[in-house]
Protein backbone atom coordinates (compact mmCIF):
# COMPACT_ATOMS: atom_id res chain seq x y z
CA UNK A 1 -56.39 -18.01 7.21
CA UNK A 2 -52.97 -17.10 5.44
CA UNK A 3 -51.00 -18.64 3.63
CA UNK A 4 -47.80 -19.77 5.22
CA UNK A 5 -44.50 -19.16 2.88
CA UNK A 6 -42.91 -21.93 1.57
CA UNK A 7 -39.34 -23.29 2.70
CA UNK A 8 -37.81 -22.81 -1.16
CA UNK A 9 -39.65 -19.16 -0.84
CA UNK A 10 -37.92 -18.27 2.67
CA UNK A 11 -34.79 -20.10 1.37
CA UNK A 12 -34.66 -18.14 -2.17
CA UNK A 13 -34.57 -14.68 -0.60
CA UNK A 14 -32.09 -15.69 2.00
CA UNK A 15 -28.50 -14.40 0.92
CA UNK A 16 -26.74 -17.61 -0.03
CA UNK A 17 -23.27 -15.22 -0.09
CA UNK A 18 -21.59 -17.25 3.84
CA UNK A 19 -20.59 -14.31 6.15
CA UNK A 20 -17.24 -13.95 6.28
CA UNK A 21 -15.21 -14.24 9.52
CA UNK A 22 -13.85 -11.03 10.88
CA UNK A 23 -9.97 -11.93 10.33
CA UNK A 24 -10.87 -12.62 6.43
CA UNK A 25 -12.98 -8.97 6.04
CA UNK A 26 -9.64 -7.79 7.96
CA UNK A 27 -6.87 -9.12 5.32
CA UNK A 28 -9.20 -8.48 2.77
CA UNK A 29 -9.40 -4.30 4.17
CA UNK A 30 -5.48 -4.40 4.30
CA UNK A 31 -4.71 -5.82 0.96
CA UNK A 32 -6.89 -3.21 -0.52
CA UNK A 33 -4.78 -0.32 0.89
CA UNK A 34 -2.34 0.69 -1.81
CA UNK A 35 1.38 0.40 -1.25
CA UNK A 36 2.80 3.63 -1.93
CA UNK A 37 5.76 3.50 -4.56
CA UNK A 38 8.63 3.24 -2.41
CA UNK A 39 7.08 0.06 -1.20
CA UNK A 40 6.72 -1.93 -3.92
CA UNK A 41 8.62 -4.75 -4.59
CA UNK A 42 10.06 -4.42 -0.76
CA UNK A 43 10.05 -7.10 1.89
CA UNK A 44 10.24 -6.01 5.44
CA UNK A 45 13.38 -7.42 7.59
CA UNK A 46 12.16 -7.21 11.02
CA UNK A 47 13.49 -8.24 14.28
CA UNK A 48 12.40 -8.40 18.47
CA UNK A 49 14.80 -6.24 20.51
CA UNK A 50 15.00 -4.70 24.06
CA UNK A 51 12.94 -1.37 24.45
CA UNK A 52 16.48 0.41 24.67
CA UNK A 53 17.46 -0.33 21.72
CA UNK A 54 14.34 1.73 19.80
CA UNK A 55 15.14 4.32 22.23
CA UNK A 56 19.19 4.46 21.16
CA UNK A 57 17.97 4.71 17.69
CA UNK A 58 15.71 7.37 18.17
CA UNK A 59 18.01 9.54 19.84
CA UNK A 60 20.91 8.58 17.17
CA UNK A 61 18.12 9.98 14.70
CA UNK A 62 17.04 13.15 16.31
CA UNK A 63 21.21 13.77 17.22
CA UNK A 64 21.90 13.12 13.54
CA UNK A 65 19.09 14.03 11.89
CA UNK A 66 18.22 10.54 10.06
CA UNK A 67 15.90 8.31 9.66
CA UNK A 68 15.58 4.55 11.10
CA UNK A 69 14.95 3.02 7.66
CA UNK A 70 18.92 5.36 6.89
CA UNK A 71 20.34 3.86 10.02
CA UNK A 72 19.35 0.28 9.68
CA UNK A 73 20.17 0.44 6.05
CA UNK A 74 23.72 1.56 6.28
CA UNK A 75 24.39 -0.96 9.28
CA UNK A 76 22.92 -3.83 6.90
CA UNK A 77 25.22 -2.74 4.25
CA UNK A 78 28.40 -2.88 6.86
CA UNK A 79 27.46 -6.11 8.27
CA UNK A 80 27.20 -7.07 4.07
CA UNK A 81 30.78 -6.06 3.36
CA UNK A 82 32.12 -7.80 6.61
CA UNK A 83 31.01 -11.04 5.42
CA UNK A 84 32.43 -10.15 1.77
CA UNK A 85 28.90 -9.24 -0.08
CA UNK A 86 27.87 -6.15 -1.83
CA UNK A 87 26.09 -3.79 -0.06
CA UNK A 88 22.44 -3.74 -1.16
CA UNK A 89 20.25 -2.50 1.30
């Protein structure tokens, strides 16, 4: 007759690390990625808007040949000097 293992045994080559849940292995995945440089020490200043609006700025973009980070930068910095601050964005 064998021997049957004992509970400390079984309980000793268990891995005592607790399985994470899938949301923490998530953050954990996308605070690894590396910001690139222009992205440090930026916050992102988002709003919800209308479908048409996305699409105005994308044509805006292609008929001027900008970017949406250019546009909503220099409309920031008006909407800054109408209310009498410096223009920072």
């Amino acid at each position: 007759m064998s021997k049957k293992p004992s509970l400390a045994a079984a309980l000793n080559s268990f891995d005592k690390k607790p399985a994470k849940a899938p949301q923490e292995e998530e953050r954990e995945a996308v605070q690894a990625v590396q910001k690139p440089p222009s992205r440090k020490g930026k916050k992102i200043v988002a709003g919800h808007f209308d479908p048409e609006v996305s699409r105005q700025f994308k044509l805006i973009g292609a008929e001027t040949d900008r970017s949406l980070q250019d546009m909503l930068a220099e409309a920031i910095n008006d909407f800054f000097q109408k209310q009498g601050k410096p223009p920072i964005a």
